[in-house]
C-alpha atoms as a PDB file:
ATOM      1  CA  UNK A   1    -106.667  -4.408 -15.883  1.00  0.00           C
ATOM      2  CA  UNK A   2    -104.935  -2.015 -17.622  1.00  0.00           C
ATOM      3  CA  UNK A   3    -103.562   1.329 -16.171  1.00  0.00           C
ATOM      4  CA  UNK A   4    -103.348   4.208 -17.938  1.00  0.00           C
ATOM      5  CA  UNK A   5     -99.411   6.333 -18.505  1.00  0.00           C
ATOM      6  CA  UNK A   6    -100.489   9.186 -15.772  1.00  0.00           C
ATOM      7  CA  UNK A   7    -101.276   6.243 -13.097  1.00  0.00           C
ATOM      8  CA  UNK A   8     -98.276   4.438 -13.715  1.00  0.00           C
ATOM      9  CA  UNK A   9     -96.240   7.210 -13.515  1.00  0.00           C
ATOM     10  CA  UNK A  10     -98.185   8.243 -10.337  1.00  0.00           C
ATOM     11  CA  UNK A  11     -97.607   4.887  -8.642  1.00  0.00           C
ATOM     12  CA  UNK A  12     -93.747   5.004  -9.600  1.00  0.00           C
ATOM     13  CA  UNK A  13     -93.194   8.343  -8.145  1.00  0.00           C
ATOM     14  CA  UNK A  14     -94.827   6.652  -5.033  1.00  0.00           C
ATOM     15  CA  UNK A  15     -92.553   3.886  -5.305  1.00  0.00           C
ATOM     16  CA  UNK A  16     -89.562   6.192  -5.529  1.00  0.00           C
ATOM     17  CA  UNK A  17     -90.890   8.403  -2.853  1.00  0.00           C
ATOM     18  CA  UNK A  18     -91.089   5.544  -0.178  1.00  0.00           C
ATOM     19  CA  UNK A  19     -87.739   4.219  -0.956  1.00  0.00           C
ATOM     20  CA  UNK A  20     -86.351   7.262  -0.401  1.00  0.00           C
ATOM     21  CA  UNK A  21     -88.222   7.416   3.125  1.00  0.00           C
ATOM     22  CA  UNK A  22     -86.659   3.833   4.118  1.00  0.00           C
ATOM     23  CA  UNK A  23     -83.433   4.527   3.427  1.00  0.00           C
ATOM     24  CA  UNK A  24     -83.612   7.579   5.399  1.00  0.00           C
ATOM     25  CA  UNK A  25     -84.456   5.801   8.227  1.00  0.00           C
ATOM     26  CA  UNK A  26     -82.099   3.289   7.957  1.00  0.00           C
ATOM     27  CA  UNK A  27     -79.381   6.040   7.466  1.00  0.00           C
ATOM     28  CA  UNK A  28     -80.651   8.108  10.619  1.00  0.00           C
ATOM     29  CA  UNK A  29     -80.489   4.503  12.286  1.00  0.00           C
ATOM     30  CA  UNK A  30     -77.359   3.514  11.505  1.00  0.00           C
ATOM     31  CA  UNK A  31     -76.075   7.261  12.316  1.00  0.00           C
ATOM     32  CA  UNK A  32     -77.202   6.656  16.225  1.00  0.00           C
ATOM     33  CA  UNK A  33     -75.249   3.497  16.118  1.00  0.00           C
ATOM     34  CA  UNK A  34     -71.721   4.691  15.086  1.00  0.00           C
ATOM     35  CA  UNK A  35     -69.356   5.736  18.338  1.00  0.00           C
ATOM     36  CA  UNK A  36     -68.754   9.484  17.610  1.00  0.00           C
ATOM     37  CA  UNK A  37     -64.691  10.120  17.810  1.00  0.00           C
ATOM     38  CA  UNK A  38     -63.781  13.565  17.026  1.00  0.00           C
ATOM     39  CA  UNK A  39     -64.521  17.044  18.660  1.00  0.00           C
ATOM     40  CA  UNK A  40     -62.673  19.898  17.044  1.00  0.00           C
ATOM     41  CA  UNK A  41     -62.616  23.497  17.940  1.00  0.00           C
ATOM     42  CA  UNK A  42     -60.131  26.834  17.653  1.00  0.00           C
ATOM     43  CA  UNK A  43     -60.648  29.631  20.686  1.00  0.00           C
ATOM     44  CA  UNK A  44     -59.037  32.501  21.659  1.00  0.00           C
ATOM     45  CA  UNK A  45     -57.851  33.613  24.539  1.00  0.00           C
ATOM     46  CA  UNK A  46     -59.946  36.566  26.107  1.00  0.00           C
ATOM     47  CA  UNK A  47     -58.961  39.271  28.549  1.00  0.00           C
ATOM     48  CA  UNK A  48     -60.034  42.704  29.266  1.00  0.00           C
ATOM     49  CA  UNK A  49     -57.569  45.595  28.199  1.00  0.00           C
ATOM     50  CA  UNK A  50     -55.425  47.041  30.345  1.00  0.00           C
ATOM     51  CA  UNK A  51     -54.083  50.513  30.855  1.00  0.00           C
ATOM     52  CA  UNK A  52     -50.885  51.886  31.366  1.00  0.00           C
ATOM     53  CA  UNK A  53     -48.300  54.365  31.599  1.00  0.00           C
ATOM     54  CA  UNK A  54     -44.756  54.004  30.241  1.00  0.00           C
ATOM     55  CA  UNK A  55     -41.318  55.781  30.241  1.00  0.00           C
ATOM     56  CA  UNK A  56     -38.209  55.070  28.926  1.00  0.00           C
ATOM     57  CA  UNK A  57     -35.576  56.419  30.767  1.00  0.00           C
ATOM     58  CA  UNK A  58     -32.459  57.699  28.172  1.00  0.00           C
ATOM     59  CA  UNK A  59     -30.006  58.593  30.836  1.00  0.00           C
ATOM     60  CA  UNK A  60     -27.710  56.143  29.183  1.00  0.00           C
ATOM     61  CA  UNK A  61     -28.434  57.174  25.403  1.00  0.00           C
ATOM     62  CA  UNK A  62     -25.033  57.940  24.935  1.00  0.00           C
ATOM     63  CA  UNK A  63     -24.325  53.873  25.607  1.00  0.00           C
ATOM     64  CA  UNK A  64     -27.312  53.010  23.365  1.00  0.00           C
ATOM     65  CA  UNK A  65     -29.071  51.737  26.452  1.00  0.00           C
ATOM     66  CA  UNK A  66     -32.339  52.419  28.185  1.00  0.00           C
ATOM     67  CA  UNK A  67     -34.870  51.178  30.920  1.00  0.00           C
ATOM     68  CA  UNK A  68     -38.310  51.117  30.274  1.00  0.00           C
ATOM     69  CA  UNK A  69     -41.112  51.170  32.995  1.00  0.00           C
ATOM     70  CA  UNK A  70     -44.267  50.573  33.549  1.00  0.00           C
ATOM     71  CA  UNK A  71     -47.296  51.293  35.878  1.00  0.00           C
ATOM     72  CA  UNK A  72     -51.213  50.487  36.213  1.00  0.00           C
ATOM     73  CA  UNK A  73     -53.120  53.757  35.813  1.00  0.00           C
ATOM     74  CA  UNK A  74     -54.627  53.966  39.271  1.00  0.00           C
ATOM     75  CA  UNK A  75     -58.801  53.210  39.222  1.00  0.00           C
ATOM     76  CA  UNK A  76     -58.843  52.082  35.779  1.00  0.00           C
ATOM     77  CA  UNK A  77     -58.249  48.553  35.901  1.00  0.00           C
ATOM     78  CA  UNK A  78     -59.417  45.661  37.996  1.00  0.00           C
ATOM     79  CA  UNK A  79     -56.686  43.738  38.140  1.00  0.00           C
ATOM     80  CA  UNK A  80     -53.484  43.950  40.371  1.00  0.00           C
ATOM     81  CA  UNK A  81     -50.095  42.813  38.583  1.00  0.00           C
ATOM     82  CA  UNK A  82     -47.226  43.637  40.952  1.00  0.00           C
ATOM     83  CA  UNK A  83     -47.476  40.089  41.974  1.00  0.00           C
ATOM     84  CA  UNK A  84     -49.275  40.875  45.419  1.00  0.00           C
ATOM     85  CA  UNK A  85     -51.911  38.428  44.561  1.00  0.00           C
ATOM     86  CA  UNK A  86     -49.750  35.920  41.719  1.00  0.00           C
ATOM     87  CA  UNK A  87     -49.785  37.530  38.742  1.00  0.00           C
ATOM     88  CA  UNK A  88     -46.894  40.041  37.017  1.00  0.00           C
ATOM     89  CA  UNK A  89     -46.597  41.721  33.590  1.00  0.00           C
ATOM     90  CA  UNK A  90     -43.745  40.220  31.351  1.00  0.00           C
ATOM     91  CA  UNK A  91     -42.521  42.905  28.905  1.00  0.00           C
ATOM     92  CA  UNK A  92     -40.304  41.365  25.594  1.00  0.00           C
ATOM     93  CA  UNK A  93     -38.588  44.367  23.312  1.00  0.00           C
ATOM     94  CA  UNK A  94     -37.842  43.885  19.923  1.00  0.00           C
ATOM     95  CA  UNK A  95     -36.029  46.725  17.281  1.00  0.00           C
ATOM     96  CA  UNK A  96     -34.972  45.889  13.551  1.00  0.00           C
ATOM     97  CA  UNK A  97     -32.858  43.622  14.450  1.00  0.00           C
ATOM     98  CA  UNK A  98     -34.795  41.101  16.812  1.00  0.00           C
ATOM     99  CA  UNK A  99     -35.014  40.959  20.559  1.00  0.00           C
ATOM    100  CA  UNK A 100     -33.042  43.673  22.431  1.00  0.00           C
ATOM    101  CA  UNK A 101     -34.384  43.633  25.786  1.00  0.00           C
ATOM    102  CA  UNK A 102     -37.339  41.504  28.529  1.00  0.00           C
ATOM    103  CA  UNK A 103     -38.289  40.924  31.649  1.00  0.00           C
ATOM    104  CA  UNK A 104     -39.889  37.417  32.241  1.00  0.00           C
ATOM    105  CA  UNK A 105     -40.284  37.250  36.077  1.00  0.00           C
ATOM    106  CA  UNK A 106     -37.666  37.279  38.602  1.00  0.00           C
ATOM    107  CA  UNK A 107     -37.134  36.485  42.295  1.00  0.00           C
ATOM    108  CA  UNK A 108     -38.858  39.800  42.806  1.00  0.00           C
ATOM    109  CA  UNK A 109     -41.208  40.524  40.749  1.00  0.00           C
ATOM    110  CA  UNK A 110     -40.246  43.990  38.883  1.00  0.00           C
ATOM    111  CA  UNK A 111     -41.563  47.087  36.717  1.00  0.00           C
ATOM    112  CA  UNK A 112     -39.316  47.740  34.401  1.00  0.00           C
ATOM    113  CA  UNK A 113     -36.951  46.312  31.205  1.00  0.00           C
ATOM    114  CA  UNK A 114     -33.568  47.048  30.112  1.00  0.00           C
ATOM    115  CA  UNK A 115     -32.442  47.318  26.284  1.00  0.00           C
ATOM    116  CA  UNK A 116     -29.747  48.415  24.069  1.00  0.00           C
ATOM    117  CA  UNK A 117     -30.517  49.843  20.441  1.00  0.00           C
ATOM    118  CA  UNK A 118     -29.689  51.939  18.367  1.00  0.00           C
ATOM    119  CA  UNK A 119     -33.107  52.623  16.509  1.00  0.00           C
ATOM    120  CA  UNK A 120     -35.529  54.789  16.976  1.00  0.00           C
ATOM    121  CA  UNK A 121     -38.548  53.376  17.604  1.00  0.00           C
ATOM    122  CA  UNK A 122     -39.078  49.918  19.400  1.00  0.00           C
ATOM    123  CA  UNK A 123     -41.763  47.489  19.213  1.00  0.00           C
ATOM    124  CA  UNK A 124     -43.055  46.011  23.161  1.00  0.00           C
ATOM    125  CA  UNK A 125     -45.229  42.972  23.622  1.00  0.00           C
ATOM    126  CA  UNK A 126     -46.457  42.930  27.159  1.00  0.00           C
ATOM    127  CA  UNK A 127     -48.196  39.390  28.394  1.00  0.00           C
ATOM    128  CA  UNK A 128     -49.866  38.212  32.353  1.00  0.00           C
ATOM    129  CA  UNK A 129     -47.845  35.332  33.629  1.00  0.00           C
ATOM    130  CA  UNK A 130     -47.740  33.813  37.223  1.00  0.00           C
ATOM    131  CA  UNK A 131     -45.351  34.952  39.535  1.00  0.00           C
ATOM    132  CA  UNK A 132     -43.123  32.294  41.576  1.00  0.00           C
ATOM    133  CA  UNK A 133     -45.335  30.113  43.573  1.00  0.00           C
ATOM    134  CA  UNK A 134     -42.945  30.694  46.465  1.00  0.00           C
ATOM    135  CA  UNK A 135     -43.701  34.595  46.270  1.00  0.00           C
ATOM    136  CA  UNK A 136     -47.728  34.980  45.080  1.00  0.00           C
ATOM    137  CA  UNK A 137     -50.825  34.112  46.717  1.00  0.00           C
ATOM    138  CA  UNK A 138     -50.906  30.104  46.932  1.00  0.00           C
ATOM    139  CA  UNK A 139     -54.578  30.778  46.306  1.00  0.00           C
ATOM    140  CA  UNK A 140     -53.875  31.751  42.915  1.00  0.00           C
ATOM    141  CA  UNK A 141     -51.708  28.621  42.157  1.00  0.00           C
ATOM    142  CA  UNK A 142     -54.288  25.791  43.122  1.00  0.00           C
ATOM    143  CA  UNK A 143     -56.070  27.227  40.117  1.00  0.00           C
ATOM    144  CA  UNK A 144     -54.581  24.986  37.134  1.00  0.00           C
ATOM    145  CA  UNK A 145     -56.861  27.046  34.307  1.00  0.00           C
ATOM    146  CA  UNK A 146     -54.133  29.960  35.137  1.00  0.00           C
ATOM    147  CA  UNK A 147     -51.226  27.698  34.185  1.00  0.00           C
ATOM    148  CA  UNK A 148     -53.154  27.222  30.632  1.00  0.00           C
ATOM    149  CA  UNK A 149     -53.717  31.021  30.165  1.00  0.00           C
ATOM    150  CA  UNK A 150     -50.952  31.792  27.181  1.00  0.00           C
ATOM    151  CA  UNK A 151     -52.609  35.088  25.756  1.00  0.00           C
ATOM    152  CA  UNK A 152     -50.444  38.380  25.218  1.00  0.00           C
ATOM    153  CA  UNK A 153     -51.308  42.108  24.102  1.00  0.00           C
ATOM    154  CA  UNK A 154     -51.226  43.010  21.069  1.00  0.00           C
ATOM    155  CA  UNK A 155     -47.881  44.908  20.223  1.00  0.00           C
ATOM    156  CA  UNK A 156     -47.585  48.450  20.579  1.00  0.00           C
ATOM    157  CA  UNK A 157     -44.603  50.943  19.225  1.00  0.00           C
ATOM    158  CA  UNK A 158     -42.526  53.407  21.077  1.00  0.00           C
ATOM    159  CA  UNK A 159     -40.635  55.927  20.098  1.00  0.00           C
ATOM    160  CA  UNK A 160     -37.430  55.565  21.871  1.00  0.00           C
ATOM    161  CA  UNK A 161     -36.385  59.073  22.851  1.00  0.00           C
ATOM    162  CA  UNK A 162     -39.679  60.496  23.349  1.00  0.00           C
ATOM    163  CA  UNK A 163     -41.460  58.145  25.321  1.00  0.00           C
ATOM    164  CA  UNK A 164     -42.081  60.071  28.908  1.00  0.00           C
ATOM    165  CA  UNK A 165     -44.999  59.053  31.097  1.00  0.00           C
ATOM    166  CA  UNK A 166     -47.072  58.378  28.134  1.00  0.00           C
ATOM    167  CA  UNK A 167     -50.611  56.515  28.656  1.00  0.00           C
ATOM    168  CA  UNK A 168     -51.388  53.413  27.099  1.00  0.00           C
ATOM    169  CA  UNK A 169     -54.299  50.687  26.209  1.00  0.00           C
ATOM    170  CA  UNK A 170     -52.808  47.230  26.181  1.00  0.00           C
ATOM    171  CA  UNK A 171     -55.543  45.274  24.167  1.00  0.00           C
ATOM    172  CA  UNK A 172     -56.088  41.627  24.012  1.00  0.00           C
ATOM    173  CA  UNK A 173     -54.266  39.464  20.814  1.00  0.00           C
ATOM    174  CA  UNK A 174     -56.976  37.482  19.248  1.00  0.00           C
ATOM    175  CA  UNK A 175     -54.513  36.004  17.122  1.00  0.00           C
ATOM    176  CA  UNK A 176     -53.156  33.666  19.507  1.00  0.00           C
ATOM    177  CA  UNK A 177     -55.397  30.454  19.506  1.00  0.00           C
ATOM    178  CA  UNK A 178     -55.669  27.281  21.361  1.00  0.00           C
ATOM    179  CA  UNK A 179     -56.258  24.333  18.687  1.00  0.00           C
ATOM    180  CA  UNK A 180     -58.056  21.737  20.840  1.00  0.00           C
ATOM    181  CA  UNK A 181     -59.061  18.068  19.296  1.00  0.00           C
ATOM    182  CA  UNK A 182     -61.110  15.337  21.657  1.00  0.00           C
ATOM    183  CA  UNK A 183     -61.606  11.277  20.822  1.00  0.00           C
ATOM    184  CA  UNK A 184     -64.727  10.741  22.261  1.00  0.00           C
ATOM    185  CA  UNK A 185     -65.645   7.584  22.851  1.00  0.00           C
ATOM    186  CA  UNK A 186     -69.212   7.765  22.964  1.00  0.00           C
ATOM    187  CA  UNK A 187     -72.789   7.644  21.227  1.00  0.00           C
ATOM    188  CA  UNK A 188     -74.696   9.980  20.053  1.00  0.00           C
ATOM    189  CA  UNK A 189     -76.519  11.500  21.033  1.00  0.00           C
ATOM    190  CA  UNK A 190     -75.190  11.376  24.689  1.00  0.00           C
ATOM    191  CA  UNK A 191     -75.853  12.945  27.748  1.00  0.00           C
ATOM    192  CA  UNK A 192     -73.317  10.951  29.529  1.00  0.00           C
ATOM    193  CA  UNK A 193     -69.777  11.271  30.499  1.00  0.00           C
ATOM    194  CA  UNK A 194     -67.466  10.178  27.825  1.00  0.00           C
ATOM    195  CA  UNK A 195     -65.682   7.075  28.243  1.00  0.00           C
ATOM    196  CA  UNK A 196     -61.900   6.961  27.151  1.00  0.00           C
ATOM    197  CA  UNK A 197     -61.578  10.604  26.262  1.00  0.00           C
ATOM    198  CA  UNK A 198     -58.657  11.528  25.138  1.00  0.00           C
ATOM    199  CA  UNK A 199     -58.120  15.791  24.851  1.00  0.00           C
ATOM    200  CA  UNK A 200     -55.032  17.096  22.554  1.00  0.00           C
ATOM    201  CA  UNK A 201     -54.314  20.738  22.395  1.00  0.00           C
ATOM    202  CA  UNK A 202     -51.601  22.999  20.879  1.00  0.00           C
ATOM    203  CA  UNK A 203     -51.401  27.001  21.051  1.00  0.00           C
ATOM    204  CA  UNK A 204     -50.845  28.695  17.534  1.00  0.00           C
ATOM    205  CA  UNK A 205     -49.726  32.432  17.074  1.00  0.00           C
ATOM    206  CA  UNK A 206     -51.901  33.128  13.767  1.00  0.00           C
ATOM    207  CA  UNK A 207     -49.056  35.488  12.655  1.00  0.00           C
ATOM    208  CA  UNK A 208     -45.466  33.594  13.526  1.00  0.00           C
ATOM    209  CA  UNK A 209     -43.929  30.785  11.408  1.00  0.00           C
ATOM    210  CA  UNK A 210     -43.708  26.830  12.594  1.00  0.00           C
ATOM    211  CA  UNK A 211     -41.937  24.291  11.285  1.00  0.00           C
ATOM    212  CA  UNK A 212     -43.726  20.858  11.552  1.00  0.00           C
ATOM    213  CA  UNK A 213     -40.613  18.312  13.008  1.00  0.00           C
ATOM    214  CA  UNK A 214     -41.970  15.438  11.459  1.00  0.00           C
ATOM    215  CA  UNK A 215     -41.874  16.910   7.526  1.00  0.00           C
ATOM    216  CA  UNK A 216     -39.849  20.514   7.678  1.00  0.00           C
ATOM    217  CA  UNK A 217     -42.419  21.743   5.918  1.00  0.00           C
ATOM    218  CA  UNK A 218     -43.016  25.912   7.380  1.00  0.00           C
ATOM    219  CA  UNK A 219     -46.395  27.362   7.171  1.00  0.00           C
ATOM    220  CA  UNK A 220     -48.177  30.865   9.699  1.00  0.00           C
ATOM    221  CA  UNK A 221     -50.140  29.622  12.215  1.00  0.00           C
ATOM    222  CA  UNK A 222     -53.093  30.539  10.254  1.00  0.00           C
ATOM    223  CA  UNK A 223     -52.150  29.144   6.965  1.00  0.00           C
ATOM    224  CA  UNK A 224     -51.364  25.491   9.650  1.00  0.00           C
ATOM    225  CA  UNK A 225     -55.407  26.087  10.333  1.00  0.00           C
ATOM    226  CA  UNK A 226     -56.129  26.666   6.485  1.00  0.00           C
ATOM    227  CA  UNK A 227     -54.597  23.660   5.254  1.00  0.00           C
ATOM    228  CA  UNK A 228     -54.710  20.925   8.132  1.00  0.00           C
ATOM    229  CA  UNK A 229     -57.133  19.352   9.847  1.00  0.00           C
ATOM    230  CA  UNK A 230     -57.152  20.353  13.535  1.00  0.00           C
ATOM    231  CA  UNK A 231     -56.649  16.539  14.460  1.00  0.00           C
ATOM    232  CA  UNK A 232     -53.310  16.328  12.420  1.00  0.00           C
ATOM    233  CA  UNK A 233     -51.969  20.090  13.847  1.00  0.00           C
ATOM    234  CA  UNK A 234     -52.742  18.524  17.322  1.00  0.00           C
ATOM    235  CA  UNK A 235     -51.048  14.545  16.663  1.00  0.00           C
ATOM    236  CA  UNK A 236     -48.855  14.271  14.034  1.00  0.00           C
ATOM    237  CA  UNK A 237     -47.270  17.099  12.789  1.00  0.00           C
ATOM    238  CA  UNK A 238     -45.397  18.246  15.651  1.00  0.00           C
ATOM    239  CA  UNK A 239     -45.310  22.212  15.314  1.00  0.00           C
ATOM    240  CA  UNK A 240     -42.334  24.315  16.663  1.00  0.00           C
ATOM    241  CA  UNK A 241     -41.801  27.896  16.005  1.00  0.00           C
ATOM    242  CA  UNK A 242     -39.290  29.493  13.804  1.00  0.00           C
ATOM    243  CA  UNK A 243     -38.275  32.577  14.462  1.00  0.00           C
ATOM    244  CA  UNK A 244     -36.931  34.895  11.559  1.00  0.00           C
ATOM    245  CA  UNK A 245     -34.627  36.482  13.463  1.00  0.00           C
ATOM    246  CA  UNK A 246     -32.654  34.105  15.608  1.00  0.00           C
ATOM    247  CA  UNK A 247     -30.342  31.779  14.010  1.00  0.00           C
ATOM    248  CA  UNK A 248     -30.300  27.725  13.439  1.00  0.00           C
ATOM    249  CA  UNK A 249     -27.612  25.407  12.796  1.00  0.00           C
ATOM    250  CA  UNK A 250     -27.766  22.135  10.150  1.00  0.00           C
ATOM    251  CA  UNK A 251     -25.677  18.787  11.687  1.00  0.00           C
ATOM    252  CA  UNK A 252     -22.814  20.396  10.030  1.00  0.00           C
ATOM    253  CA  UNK A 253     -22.114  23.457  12.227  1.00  0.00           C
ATOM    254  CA  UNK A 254     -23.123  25.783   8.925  1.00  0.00           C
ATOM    255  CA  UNK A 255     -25.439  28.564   9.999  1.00  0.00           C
ATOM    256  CA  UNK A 256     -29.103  29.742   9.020  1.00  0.00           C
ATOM    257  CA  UNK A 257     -30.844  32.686   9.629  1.00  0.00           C
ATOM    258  CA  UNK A 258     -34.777  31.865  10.426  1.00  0.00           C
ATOM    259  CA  UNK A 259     -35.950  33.710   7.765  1.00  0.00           C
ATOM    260  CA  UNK A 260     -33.487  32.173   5.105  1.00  0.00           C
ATOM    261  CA  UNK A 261     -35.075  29.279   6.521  1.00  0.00           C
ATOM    262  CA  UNK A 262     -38.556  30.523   6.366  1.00  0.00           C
ATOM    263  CA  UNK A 263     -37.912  32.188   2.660  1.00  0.00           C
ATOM    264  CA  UNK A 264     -37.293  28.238   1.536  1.00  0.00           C
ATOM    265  CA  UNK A 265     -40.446  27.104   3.090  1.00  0.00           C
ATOM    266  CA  UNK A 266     -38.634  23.834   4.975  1.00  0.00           C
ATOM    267  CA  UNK A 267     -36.148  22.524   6.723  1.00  0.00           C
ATOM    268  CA  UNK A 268     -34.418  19.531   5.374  1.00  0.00           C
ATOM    269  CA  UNK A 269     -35.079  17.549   8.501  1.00  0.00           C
ATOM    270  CA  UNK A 270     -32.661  15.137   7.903  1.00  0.00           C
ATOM    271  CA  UNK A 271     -29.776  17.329   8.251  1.00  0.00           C
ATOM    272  CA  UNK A 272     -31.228  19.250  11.156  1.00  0.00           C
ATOM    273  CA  UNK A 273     -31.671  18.533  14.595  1.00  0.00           C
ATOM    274  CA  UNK A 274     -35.200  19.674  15.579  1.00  0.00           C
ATOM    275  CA  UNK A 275     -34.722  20.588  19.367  1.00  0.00           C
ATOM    276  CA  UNK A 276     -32.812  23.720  18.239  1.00  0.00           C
ATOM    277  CA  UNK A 277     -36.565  25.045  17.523  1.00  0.00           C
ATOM    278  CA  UNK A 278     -39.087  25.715  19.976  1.00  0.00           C
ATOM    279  CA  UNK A 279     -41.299  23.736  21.293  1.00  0.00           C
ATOM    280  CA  UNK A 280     -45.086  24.938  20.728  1.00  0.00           C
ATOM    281  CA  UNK A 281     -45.554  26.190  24.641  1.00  0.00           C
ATOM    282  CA  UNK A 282     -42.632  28.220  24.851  1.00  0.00           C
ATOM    283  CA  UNK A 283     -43.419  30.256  22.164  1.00  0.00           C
ATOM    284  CA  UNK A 284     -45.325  32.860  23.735  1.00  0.00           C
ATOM    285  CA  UNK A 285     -44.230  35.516  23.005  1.00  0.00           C
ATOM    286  CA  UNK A 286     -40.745  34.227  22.174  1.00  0.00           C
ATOM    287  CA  UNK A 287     -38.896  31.183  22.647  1.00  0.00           C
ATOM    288  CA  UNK A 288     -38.025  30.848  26.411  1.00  0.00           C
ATOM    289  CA  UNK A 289     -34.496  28.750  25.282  1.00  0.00           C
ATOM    290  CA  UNK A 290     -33.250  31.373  23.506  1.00  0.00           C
ATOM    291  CA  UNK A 291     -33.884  34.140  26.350  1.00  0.00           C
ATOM    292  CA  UNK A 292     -32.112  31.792  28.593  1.00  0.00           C
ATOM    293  CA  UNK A 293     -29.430  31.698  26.361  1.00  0.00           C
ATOM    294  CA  UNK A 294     -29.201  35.710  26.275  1.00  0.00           C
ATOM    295  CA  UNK A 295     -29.699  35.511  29.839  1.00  0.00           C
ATOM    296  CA  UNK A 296     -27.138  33.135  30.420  1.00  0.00           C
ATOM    297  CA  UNK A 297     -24.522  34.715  28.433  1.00  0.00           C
ATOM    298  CA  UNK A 298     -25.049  38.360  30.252  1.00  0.00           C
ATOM    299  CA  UNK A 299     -24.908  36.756  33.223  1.00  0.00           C
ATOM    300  CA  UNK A 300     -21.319  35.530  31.795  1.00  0.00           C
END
């Protein structure tokens, strides 16, 4: 029998239609059968503001040095950071020039920073850090989600002379992210625990400059996020900060300023020696080596 053009066009559409059906299935089948490895994911680190007062003392102007403090405005904050129950405010003071002046803990915890410069106006980064164990509540320390807490304030800039018991909101830097990248060794869908999970995680500054140690190649924090996948930032390309205004050397001895460095957009890892740069959780706010370094050499 013959069929007319409009059935067998009918019956091929058909045709077409249920092959399209069966290889869905098979596709959705063969989907639920494939172990499900990766589990990306950026997040910042929240906190609540905080407020403040601060003075800078200039009873030393004529030196070019001054003492900033700080205190919690009484009622307006529900947290306690004089160390009483483990935490502290760390202050770090920068001017054109780089850093002039922190405070970063010490055997008892303190309110105030020192700093020489010969600017005007100053910009502070304050951050919440633990206190020493030996000193804070040990309540506070058999809470490990603390130790993985890097977030800071967003900066804030004084003027040097003129800052007397001035009131302040400290607010939260969204800009510093965790980068966090799981193998998962499971099925999906699963509602089980994952077997061989394996968690990688690296904190970026969105704003500062890193140097990957395994190319030289120097990239923001935020451009790393634009143009890697979160699995590489976290395994293989090794990020350490740079810091425009510190100061690296090559194998040679010969000196480079970070942003020279920066301005070239890599180091030539083969004639540097990557420990001279950071490693990814000092960095917040600045590279702990090189404060040890300043502190070391006033201490000298």
């Amino acid at each position: 029998m013959n069929t007319s053009p409009d059935q067998h066009s009918l019956t091929l559409r058909s045709n077409t239609l249920l092959l399209l059906l069966f290889l869905f299935f098979l596709n959705t089948i063969g989907k639920a059968q494939v172990p499900y490895y990766e589990y990306s994911k950026v997040d910042t680190f929240p906190q609540p503001p905080l407020h403040i007062t601060l003075d800078i003392n200039t009873a030393y102007a004529a030196s070019q040095f001054y003492t900033l403090s700080w205190s919690l405005i009484p009622g307006k904050n529900n947290r306690i950071l004089d160390g009483t129950y483990g935490e502290e405010l760390h202050c770090f003071i920068y001017d054109s020039k780089g850093l002039v002046g922190f405070y970063q803990g010490d055997q008892k915890p303190e309110q105030f920073c020192g700093f020489h410069t010969t600017d005007r106006v100053v910009d502070v980064f304050f951050r919440v850090r633990p206190v020493n164990e030996e000193l804070g509540d040990p309540r506070y320390f058999n809470e490990p989600e603390h130790f993985c807490d890097y977030s800071e304030f967003k900066k804030i800039r004084l003027i040097v002379k003129h800052t007397k018991s001035k009131d302040i909101t400290l607010y939260n830097n969204t800009g510093v992210v965790t980068v966090r990248h799981t193998n998962k060794g499971a099925m999906i869908p699963d509602n089980m625990p994952c077997y061989k999970c394996c968690d990688y995680d690296q904190v970026l500054v969105l704003s500062r400059y890193y140097v990957s140690a395994t190319t030289g190649k120097i990239l923001k924090g935020s451009q790393w996020l634009n143009r890697k996948s979160l699995y590489k930032i976290v395994n293989d390309l090794q990020l350490v900060q740079i810091d425009p205004s510190f100061s690296y050397f090559d194998k040679k001895g010969n000196q480079y300023s970070g942003q020279a460095l920066i301005d070239q957009h890599e180091v030539p890892i083969d004639l540097f020696d990557m420990k001279q740069f950071s490693e990814v959780v000092d960095i917040i706010p600045y590279p702990r080596r090189r404060l040890l370094k300043i502190i070391n050499s006033k201490n000298n």
